[in-house]
N, C-alpha and C. Protein backbone atom coordinates (compact mmCIF):
# COMPACT_ATOMS: atom_id res chain seq x y z
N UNK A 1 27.27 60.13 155.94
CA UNK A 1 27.81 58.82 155.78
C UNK A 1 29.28 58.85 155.41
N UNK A 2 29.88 60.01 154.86
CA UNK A 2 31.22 60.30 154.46
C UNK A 2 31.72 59.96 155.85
N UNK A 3 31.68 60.51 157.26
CA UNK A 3 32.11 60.30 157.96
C UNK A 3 33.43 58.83 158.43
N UNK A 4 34.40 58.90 159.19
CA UNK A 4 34.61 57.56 159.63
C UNK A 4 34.79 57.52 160.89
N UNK A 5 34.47 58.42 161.74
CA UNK A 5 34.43 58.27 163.31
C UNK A 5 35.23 58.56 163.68
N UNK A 6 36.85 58.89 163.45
CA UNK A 6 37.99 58.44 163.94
C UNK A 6 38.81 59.62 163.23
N UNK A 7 39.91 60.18 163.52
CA UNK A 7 40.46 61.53 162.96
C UNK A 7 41.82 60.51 162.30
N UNK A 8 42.72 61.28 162.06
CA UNK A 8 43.83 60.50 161.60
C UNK A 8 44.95 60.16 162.46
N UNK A 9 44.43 60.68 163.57
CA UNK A 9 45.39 59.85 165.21
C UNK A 9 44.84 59.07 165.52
N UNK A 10 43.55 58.84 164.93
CA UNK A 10 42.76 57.91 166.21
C UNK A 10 42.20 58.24 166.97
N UNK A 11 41.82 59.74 166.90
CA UNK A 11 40.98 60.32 168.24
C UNK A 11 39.67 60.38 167.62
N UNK A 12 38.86 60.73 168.45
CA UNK A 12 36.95 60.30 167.81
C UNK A 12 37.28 62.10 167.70
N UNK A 13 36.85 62.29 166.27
CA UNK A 13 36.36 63.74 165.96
C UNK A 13 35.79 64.44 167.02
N UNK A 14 36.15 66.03 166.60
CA UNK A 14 35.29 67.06 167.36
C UNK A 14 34.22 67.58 166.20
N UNK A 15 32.82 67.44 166.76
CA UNK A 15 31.83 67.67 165.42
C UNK A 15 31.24 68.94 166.67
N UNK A 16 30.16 69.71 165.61
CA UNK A 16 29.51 71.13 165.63
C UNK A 16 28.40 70.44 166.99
N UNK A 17 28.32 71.26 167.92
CA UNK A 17 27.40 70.79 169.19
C UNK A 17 25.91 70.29 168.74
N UNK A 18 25.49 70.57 167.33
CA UNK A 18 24.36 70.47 166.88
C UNK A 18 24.29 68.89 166.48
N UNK A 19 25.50 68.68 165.97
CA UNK A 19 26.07 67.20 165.10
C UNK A 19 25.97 66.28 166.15
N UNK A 20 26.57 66.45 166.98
CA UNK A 20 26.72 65.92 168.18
C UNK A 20 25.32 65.21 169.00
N UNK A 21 24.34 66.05 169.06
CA UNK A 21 23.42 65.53 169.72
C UNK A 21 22.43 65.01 168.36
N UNK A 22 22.54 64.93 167.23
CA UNK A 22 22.16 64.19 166.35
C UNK A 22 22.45 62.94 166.08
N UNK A 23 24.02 63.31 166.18
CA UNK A 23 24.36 61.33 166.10
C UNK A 23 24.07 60.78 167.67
N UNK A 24 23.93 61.31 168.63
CA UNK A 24 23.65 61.01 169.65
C UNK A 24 22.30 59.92 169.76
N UNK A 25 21.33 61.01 169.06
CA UNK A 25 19.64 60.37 168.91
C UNK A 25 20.12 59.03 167.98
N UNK A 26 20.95 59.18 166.68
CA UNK A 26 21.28 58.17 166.17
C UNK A 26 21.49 56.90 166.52
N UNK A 27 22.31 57.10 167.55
CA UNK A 27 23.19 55.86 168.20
C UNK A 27 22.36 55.11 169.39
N UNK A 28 21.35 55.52 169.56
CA UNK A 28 19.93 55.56 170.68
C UNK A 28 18.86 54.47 169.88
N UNK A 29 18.70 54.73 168.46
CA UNK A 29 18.12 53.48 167.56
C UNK A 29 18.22 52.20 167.77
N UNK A 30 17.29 51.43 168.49
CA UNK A 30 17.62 50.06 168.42
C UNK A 30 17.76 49.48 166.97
N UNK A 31 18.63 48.25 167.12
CA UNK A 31 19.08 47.44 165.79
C UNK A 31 17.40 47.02 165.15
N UNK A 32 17.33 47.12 163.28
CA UNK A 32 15.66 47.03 163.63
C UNK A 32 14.79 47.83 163.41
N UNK A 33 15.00 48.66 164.49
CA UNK A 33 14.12 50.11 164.01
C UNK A 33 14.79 51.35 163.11
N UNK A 34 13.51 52.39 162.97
CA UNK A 34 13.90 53.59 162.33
C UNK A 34 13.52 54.61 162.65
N UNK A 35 14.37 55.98 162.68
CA UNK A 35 13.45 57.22 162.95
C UNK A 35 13.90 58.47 161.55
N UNK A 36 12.91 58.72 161.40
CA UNK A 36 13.08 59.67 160.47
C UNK A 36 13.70 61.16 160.64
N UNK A 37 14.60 62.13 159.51
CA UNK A 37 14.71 63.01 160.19
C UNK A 37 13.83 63.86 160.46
N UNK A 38 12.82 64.39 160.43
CA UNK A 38 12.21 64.89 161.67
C UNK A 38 11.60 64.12 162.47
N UNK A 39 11.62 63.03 162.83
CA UNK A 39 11.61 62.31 164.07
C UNK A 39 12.74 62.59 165.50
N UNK A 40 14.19 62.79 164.11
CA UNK A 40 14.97 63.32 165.25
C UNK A 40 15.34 64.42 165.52
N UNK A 41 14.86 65.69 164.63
CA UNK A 41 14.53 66.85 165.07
C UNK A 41 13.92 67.26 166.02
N UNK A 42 12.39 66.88 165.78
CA UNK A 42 11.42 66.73 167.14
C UNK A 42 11.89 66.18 168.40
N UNK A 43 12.37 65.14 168.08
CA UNK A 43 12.96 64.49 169.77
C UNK A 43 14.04 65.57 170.74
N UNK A 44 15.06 66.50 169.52
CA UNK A 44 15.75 67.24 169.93
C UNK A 44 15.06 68.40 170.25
N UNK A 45 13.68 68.70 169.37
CA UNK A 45 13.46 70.11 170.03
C UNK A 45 14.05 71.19 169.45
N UNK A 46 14.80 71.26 168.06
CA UNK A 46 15.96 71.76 167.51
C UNK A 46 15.79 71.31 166.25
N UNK A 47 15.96 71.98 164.97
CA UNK A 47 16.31 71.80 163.44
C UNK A 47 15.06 71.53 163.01
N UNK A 48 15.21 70.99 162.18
CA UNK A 48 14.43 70.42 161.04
C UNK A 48 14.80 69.00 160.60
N UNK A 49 13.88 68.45 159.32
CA UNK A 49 14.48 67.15 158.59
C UNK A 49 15.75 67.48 157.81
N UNK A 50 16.12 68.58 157.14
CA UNK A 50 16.93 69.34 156.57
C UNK A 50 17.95 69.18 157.25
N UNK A 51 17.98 70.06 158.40
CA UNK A 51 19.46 70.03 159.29
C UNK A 51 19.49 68.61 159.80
N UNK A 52 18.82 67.81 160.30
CA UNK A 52 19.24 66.41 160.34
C UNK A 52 19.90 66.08 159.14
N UNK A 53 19.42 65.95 158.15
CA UNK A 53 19.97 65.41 156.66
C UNK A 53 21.31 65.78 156.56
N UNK A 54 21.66 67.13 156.89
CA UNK A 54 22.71 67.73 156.93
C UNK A 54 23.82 67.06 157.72
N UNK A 55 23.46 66.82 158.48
CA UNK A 55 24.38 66.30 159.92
C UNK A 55 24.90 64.86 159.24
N UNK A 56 23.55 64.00 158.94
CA UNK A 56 23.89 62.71 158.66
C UNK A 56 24.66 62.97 157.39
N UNK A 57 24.36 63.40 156.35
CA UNK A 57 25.12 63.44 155.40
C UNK A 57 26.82 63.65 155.44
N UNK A 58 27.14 64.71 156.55
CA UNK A 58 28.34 64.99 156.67
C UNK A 58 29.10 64.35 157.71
N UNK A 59 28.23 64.03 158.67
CA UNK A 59 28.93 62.84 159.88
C UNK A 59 28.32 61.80 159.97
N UNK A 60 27.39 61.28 159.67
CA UNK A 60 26.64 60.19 159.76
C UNK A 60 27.59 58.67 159.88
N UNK A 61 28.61 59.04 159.07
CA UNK A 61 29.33 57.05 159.06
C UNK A 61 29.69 57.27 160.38
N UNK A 62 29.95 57.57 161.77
CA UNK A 62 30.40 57.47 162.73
C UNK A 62 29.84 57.08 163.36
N UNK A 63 27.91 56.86 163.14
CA UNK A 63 26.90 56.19 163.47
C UNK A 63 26.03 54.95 162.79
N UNK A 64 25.34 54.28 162.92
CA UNK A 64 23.99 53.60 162.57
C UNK A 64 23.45 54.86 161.55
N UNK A 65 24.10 55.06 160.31
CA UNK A 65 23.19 56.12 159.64
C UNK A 65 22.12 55.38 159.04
N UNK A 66 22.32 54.21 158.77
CA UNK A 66 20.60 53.46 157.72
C UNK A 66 19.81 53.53 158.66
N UNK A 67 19.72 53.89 160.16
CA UNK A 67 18.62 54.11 161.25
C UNK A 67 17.54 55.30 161.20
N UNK A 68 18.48 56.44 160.78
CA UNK A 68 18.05 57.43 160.33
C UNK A 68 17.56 57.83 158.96
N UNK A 69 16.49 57.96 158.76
CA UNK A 69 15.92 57.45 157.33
C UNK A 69 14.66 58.74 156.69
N UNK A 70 14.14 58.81 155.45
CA UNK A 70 13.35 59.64 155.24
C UNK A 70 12.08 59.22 155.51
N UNK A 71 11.23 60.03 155.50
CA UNK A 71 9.72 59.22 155.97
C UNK A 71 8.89 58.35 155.13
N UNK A 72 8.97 58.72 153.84
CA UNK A 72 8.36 57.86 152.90
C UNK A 72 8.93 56.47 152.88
N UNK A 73 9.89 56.32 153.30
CA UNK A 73 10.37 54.91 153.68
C UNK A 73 11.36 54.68 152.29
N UNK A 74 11.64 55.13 151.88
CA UNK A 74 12.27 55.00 150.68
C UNK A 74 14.32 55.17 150.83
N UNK A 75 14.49 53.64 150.22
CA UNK A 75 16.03 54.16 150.49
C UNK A 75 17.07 55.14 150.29
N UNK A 76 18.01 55.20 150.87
CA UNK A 76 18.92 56.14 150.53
C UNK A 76 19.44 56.69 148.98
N UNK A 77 19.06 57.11 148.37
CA UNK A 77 19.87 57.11 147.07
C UNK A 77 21.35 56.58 147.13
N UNK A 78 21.78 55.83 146.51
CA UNK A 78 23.51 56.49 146.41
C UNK A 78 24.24 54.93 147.25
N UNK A 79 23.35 54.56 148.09
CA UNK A 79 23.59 54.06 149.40
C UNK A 79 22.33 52.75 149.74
N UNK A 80 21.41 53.04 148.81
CA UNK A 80 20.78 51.50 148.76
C UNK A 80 21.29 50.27 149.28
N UNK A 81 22.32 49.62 148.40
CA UNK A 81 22.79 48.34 148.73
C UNK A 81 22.80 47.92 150.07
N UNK A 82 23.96 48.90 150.55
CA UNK A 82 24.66 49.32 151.90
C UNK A 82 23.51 49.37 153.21
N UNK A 83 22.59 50.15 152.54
CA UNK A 83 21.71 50.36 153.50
C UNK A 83 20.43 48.91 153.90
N UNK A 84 20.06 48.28 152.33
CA UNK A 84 19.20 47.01 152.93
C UNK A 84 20.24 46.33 153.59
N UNK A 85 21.36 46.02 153.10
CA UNK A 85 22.14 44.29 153.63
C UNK A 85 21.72 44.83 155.58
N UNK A 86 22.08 46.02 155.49
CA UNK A 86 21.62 46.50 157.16
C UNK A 86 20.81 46.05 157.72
N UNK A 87 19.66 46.58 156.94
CA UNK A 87 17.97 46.27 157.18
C UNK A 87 17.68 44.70 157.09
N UNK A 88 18.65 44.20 156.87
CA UNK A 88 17.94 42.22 156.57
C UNK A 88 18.99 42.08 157.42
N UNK A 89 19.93 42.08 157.82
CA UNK A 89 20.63 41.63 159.23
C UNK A 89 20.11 42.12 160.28
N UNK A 90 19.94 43.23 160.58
CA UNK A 90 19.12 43.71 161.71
C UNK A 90 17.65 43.30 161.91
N UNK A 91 16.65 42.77 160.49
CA UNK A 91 15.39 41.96 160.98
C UNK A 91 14.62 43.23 160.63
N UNK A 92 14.97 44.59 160.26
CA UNK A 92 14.34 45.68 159.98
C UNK A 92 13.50 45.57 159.12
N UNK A 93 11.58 45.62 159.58
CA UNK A 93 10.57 45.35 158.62
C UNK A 93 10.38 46.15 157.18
N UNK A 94 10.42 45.36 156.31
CA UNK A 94 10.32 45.92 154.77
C UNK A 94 9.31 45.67 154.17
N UNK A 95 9.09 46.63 152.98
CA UNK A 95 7.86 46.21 152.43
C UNK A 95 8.53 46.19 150.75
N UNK A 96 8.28 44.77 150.28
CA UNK A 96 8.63 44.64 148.88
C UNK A 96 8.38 45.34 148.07
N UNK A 97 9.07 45.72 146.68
CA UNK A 97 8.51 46.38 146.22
C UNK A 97 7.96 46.05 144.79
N UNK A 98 6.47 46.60 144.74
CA UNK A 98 5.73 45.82 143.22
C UNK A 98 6.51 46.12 142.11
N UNK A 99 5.89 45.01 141.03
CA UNK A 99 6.64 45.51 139.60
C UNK A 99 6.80 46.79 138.74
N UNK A 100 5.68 46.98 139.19
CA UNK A 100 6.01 48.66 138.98
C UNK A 100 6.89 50.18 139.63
N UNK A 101 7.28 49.72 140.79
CA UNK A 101 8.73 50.17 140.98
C UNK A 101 9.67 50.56 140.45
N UNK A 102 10.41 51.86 140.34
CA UNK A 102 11.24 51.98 139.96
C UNK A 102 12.62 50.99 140.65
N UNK A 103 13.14 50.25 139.79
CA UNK A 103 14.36 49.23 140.36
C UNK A 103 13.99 47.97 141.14
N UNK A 104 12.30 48.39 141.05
CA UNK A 104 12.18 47.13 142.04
C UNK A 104 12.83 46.49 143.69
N UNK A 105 13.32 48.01 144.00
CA UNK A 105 13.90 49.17 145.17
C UNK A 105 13.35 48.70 146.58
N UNK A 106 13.04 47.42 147.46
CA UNK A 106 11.89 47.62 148.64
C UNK A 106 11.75 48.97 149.27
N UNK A 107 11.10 49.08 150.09
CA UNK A 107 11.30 50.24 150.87
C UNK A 107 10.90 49.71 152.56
N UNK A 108 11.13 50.60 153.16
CA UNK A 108 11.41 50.66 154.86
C UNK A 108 9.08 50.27 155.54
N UNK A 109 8.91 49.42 155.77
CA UNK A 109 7.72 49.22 156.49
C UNK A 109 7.53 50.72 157.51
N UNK A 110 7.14 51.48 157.43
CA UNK A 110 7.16 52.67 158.15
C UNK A 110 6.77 52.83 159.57
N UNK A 111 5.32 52.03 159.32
CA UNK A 111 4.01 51.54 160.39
C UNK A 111 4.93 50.57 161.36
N UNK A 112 5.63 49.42 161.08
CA UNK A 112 6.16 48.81 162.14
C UNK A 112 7.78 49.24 162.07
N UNK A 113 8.37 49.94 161.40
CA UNK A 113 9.79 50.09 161.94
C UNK A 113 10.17 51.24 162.29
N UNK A 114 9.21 52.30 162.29
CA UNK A 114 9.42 53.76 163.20
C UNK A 114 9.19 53.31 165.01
N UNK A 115 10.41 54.20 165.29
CA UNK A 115 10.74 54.26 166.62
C UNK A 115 10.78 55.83 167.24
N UNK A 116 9.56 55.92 168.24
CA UNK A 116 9.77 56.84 168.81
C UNK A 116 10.24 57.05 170.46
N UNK A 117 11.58 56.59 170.08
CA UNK A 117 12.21 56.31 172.02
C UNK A 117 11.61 56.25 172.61
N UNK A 118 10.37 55.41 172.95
CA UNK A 118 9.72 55.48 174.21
C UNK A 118 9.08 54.11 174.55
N UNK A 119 8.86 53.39 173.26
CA UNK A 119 8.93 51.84 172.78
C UNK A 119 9.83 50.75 173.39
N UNK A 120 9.13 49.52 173.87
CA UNK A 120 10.50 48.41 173.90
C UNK A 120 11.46 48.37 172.55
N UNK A 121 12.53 47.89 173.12
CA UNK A 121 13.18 47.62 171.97
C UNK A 121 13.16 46.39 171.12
N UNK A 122 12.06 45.62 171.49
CA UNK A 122 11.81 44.57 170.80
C UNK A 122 10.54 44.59 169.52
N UNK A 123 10.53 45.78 168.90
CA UNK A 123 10.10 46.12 168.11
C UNK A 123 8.66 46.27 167.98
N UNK A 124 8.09 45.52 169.25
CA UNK A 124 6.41 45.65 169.78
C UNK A 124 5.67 46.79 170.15
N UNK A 125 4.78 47.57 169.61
CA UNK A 125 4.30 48.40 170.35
C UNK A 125 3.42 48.26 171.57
């Protein structure tokens, strides 16, 4: 998420060939949905949830990083705020969270907002 897309000329970064086809799967997320990182490991065929994490962590702002998400559905640390106002403009299904919650935190509907590229993009299975 450190990322900003853009070098200090203005040219779109050169990222690691691995990075590359990560934010790739990234940018492939309809507005809405979510895929987890090993969702986009698997799709690549390549890494882990780890090395995804990795990628997003260090290039991720150059993409839709709140698309890319952990599986438990649980927000970003650090990056909460940032990440629902996303999820409620985009219509991205949530599931409230009870009083017993830590922060009272929602989290990501898993069951209807995982996307495995192969889905309309109208969020229907």
């Amino acid at each position: 998420m450190s990322g900003t897309g853009e070098t200090a000329t203005g040219e779109p970064p050169e990222y690691p060939e691995y990075a590359e086809r990560v934010l790739s799967v990234a940018e492939l997320i309809p507005a809405g949905r979510v895929m987890t990182y090993g969702d986009v490991a698997e799709w690549l065929e390549e890494g882990g949830p780890r090395q995804v994490g990795r990628v997003m962590a260090l290039y991720g702002g150059a993409v839709p990083w709140w698309r890319v998400v952990r599986a438990d559905g649980r927000l970003l640390p650090g990056a909460e705020l940032r990440a629902l106002a996303h999820y409620r403009e985009e219509g991205t299904p949530l599931r409230e969270a009870g009083q017993g919650a830590e922060g009272h935190a929602p989290r990501l509907d898993m069951r209807r907002a995982r996307w495995d590229g192969r889905q309309a993009d109208d969020g229907t299975d």
